[in-house]
PDB file of N, CA and C in Angstrom:
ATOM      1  N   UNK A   1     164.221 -57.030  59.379  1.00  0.00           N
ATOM      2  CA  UNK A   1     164.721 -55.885  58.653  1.00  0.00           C
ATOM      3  C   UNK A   1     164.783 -54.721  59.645  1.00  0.00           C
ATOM      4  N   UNK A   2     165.798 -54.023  59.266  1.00  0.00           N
ATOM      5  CA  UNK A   2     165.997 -52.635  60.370  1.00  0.00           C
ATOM      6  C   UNK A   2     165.418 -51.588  60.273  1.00  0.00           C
ATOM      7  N   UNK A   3     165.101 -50.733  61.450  1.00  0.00           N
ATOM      8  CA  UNK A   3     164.324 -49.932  60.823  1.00  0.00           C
ATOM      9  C   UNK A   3     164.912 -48.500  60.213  1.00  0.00           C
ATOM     10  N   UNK A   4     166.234 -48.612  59.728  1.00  0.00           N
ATOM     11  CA  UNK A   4     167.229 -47.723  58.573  1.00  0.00           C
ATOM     12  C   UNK A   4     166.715 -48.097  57.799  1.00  0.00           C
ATOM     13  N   UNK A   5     166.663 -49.490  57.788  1.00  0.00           N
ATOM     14  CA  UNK A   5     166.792 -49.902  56.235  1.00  0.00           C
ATOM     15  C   UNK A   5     165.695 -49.683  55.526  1.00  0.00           C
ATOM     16  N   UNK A   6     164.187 -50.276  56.259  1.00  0.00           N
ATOM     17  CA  UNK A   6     162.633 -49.436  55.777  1.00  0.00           C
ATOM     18  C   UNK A   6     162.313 -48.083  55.824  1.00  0.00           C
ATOM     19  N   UNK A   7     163.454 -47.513  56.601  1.00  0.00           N
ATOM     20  CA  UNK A   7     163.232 -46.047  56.345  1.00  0.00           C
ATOM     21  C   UNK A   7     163.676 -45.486  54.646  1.00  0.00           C
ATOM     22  N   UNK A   8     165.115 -46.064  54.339  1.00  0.00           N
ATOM     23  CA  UNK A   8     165.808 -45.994  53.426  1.00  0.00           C
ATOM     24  C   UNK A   8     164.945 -46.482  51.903  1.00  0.00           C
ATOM     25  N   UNK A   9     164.342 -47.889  52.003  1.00  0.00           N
ATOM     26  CA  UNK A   9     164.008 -48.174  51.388  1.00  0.00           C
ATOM     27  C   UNK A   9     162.132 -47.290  50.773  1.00  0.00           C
ATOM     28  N   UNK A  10     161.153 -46.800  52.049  1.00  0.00           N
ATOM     29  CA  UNK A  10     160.876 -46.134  52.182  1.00  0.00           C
ATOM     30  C   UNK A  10     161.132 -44.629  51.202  1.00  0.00           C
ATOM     31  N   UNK A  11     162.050 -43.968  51.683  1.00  0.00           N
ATOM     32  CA  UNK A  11     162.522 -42.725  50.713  1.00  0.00           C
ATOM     33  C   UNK A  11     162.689 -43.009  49.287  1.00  0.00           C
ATOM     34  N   UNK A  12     163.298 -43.897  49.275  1.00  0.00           N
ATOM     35  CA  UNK A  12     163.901 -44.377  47.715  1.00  0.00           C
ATOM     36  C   UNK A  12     162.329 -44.470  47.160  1.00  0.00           C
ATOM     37  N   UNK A  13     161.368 -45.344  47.712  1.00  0.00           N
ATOM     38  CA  UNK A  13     160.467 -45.486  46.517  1.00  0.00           C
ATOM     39  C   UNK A  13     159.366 -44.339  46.357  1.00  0.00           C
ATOM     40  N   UNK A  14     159.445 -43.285  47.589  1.00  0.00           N
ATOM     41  CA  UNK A  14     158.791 -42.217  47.527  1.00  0.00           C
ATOM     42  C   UNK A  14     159.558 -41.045  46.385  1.00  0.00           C
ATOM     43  N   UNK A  15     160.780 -41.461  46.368  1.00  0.00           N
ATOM     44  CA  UNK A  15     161.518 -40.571  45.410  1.00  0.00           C
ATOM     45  C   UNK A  15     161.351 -40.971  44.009  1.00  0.00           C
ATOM     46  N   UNK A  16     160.551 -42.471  43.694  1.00  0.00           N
ATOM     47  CA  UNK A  16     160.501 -42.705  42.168  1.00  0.00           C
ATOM     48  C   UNK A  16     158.944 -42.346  41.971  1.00  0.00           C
ATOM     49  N   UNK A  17     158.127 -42.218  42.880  1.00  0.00           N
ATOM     50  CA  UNK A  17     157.101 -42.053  43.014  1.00  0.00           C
ATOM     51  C   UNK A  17     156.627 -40.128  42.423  1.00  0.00           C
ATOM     52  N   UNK A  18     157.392 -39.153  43.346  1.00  0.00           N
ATOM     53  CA  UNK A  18     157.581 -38.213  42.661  1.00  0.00           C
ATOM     54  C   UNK A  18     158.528 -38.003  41.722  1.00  0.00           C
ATOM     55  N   UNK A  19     159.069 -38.088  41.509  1.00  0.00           N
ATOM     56  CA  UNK A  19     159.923 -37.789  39.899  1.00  0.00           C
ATOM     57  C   UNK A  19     158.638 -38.127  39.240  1.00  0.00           C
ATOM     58  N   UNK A  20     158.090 -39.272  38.842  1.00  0.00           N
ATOM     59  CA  UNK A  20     156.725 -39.505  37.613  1.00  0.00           C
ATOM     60  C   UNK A  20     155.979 -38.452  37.806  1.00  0.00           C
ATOM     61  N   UNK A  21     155.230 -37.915  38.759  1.00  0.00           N
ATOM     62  CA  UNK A  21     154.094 -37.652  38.988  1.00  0.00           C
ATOM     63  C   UNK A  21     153.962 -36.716  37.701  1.00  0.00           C
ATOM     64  N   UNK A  22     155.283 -35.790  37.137  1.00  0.00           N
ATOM     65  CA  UNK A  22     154.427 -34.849  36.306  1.00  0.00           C
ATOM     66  C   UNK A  22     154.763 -35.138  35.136  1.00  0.00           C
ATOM     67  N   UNK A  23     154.825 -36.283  34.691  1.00  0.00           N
ATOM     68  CA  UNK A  23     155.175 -37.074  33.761  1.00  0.00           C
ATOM     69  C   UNK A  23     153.756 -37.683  33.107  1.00  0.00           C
ATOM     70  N   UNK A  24     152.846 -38.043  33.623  1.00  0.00           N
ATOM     71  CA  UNK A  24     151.735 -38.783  32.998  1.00  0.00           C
ATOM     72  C   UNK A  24     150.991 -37.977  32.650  1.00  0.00           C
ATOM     73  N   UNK A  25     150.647 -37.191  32.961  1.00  0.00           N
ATOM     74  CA  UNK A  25     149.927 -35.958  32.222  1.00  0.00           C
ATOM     75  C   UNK A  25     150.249 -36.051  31.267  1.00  0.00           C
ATOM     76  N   UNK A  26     151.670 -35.811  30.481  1.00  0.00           N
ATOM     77  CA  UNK A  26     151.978 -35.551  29.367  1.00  0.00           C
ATOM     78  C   UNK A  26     152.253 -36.915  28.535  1.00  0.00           C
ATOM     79  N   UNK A  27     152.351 -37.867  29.195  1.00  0.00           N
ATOM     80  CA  UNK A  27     151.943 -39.126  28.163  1.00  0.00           C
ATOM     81  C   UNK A  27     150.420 -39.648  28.339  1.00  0.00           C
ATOM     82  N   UNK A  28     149.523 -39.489  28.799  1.00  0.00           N
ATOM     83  CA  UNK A  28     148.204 -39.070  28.461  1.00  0.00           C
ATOM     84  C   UNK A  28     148.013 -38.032  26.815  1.00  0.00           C
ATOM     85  N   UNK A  29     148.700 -36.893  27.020  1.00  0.00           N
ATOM     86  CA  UNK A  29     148.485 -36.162  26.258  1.00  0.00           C
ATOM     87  C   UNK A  29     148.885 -36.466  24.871  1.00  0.00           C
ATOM     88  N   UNK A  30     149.890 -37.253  24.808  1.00  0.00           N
ATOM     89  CA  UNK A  30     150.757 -37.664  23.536  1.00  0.00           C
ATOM     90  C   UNK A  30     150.331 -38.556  23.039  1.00  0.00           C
ATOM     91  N   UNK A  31     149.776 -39.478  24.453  1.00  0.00           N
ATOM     92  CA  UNK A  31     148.626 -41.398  23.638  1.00  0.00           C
ATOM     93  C   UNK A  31     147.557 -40.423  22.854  1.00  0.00           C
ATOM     94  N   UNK A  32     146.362 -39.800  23.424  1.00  0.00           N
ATOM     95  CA  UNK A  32     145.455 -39.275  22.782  1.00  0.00           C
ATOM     96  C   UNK A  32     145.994 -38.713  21.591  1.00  0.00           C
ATOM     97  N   UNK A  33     146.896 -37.797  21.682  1.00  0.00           N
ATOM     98  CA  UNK A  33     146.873 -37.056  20.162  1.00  0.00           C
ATOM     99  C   UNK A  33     147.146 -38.420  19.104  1.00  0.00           C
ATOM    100  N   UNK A  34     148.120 -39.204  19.636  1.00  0.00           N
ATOM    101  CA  UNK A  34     148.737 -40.078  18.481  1.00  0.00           C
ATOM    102  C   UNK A  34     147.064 -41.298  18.535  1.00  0.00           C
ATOM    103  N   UNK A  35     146.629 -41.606  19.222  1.00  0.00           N
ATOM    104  CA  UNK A  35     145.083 -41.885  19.204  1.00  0.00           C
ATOM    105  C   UNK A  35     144.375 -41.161  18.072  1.00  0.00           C
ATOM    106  N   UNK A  36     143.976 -40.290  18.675  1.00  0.00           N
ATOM    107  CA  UNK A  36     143.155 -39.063  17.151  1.00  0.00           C
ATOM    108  C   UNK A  36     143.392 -39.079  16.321  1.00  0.00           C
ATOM    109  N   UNK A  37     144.641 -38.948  15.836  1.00  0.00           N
ATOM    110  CA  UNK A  37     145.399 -39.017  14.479  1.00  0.00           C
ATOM    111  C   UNK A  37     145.823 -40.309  13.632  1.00  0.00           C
ATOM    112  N   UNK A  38     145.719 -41.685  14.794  1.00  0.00           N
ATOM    113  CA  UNK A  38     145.593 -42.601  13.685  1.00  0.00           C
ATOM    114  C   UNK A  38     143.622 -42.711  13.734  1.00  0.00           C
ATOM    115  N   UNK A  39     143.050 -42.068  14.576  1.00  0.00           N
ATOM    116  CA  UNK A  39     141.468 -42.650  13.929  1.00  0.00           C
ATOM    117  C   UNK A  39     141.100 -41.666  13.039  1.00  0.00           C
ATOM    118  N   UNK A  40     141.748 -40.544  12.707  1.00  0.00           N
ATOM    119  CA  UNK A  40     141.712 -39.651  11.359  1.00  0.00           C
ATOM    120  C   UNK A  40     142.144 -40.300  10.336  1.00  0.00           C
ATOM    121  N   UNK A  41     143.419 -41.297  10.115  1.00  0.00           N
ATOM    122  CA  UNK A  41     143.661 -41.547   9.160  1.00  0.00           C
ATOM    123  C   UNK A  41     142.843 -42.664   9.010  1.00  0.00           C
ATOM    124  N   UNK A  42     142.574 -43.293   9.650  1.00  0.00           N
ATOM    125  CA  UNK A  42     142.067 -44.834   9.360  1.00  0.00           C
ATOM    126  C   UNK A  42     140.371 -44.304   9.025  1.00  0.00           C
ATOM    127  N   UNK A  43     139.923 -43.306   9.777  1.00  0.00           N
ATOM    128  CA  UNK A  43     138.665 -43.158   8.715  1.00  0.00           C
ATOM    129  C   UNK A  43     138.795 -42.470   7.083  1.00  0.00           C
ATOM    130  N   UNK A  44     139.844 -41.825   7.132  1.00  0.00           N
ATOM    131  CA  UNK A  44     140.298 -41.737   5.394  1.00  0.00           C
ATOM    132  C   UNK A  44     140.366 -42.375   4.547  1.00  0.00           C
ATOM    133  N   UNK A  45     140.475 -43.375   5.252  1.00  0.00           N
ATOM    134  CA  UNK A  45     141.566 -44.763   4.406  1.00  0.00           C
ATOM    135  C   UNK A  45     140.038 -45.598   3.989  1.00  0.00           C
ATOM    136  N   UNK A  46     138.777 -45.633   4.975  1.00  0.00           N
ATOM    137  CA  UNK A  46     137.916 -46.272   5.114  1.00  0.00           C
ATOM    138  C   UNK A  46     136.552 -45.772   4.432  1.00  0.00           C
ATOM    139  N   UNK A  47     136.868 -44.276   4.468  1.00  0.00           N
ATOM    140  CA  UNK A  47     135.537 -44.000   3.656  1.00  0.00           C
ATOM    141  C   UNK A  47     135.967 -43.099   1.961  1.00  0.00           C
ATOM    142  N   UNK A  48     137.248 -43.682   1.564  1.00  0.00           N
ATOM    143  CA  UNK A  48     137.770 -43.547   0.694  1.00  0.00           C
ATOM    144  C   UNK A  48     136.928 -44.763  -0.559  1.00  0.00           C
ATOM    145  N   UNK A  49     136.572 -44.220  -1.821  1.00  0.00           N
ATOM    146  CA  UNK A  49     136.188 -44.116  -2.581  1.00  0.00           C
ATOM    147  C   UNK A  49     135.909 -46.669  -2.804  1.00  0.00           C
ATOM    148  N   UNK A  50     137.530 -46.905  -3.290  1.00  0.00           N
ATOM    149  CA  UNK A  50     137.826 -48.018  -3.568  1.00  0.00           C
ATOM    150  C   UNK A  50     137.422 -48.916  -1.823  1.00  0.00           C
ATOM    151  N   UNK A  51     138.133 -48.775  -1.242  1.00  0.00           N
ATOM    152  CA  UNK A  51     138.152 -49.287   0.192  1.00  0.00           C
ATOM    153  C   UNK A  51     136.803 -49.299   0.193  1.00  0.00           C
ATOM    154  N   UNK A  52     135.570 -48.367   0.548  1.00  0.00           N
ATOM    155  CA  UNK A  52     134.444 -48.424   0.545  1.00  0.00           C
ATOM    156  C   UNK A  52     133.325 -49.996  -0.484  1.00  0.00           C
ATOM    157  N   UNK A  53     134.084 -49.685  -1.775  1.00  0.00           N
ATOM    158  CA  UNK A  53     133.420 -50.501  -2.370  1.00  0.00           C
ATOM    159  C   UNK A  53     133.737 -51.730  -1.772  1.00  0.00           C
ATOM    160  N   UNK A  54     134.987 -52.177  -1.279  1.00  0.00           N
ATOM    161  CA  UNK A  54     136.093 -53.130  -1.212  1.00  0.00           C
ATOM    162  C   UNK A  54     134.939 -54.112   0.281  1.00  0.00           C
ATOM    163  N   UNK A  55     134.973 -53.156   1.271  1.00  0.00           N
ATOM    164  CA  UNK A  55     134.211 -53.713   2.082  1.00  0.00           C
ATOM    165  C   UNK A  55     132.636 -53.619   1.737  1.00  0.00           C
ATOM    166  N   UNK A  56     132.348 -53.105   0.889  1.00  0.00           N
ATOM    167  CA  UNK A  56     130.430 -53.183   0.963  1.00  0.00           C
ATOM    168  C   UNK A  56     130.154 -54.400  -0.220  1.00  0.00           C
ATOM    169  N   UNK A  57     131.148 -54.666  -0.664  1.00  0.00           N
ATOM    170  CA  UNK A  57     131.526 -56.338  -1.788  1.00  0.00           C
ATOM    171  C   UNK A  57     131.423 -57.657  -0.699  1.00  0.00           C
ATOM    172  N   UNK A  58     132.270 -57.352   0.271  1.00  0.00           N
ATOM    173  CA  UNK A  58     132.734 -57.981   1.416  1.00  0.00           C
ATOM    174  C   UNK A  58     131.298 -58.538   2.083  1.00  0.00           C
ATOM    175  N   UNK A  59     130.814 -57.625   2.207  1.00  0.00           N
ATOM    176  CA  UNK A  59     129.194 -57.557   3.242  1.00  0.00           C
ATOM    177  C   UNK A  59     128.264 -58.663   2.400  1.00  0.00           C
ATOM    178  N   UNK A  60     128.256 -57.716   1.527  1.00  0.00           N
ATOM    179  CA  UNK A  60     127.208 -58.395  -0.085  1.00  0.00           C
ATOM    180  C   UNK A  60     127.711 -59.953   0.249  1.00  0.00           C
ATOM    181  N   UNK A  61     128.501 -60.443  -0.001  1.00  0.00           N
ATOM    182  CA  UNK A  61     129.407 -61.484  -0.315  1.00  0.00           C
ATOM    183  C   UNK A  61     128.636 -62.940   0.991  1.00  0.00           C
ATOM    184  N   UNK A  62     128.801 -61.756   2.234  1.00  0.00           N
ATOM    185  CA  UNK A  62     128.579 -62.599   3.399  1.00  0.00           C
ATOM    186  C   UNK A  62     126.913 -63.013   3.832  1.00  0.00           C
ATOM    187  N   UNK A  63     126.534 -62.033   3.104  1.00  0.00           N
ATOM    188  CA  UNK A  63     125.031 -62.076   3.249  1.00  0.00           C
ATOM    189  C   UNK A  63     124.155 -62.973   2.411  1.00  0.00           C
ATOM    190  N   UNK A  64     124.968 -62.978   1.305  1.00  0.00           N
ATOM    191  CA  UNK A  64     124.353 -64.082   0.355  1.00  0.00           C
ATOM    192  C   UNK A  64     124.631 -65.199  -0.072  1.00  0.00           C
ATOM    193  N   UNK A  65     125.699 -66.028   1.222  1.00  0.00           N
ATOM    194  CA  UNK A  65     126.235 -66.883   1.427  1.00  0.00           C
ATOM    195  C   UNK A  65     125.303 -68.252   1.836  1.00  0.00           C
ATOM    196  N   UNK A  66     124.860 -69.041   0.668  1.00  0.00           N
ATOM    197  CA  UNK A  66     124.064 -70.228   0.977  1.00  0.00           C
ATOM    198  C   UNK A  66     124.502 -71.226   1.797  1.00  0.00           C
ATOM    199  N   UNK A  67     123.532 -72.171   2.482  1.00  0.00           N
ATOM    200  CA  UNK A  67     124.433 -73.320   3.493  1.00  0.00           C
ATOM    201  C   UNK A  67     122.998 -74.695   2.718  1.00  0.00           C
TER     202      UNK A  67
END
């Protein structure tokens, strides 16, 4: 290989390299929020009234399971 061509090839991947850089920050920022906000809902959903009973039936159920 020539050495244009590793130069060339070289630039090119240093050029995809910066374009991202200020890019992950902000999909960091967007996983977490959308993170937070489904473990907000999913503890709603979980320490909600029916659901609650739904799994502590569940537990009961497994615990007093004869062999």
């Amino acid at each position: 290989m020539g050495k244009a061509v590793r130069v060339r090839m070289r630039a090119g991947l240093l050029g995809l390299v910066r374009r991202d850089a200020g890019m992950v920050t902000s999909e960091y920022a967007v996983g977490i929020i959308a993170a937070v906000a489904f473990a907000a809902a999913l503890y709603k959903v979980l320490t909600s009234g029916q659901v609650s009973a739904e799994l502590q039936g569940i537990v009961e159920r497994a615990l007093n399971v004869q062999m």
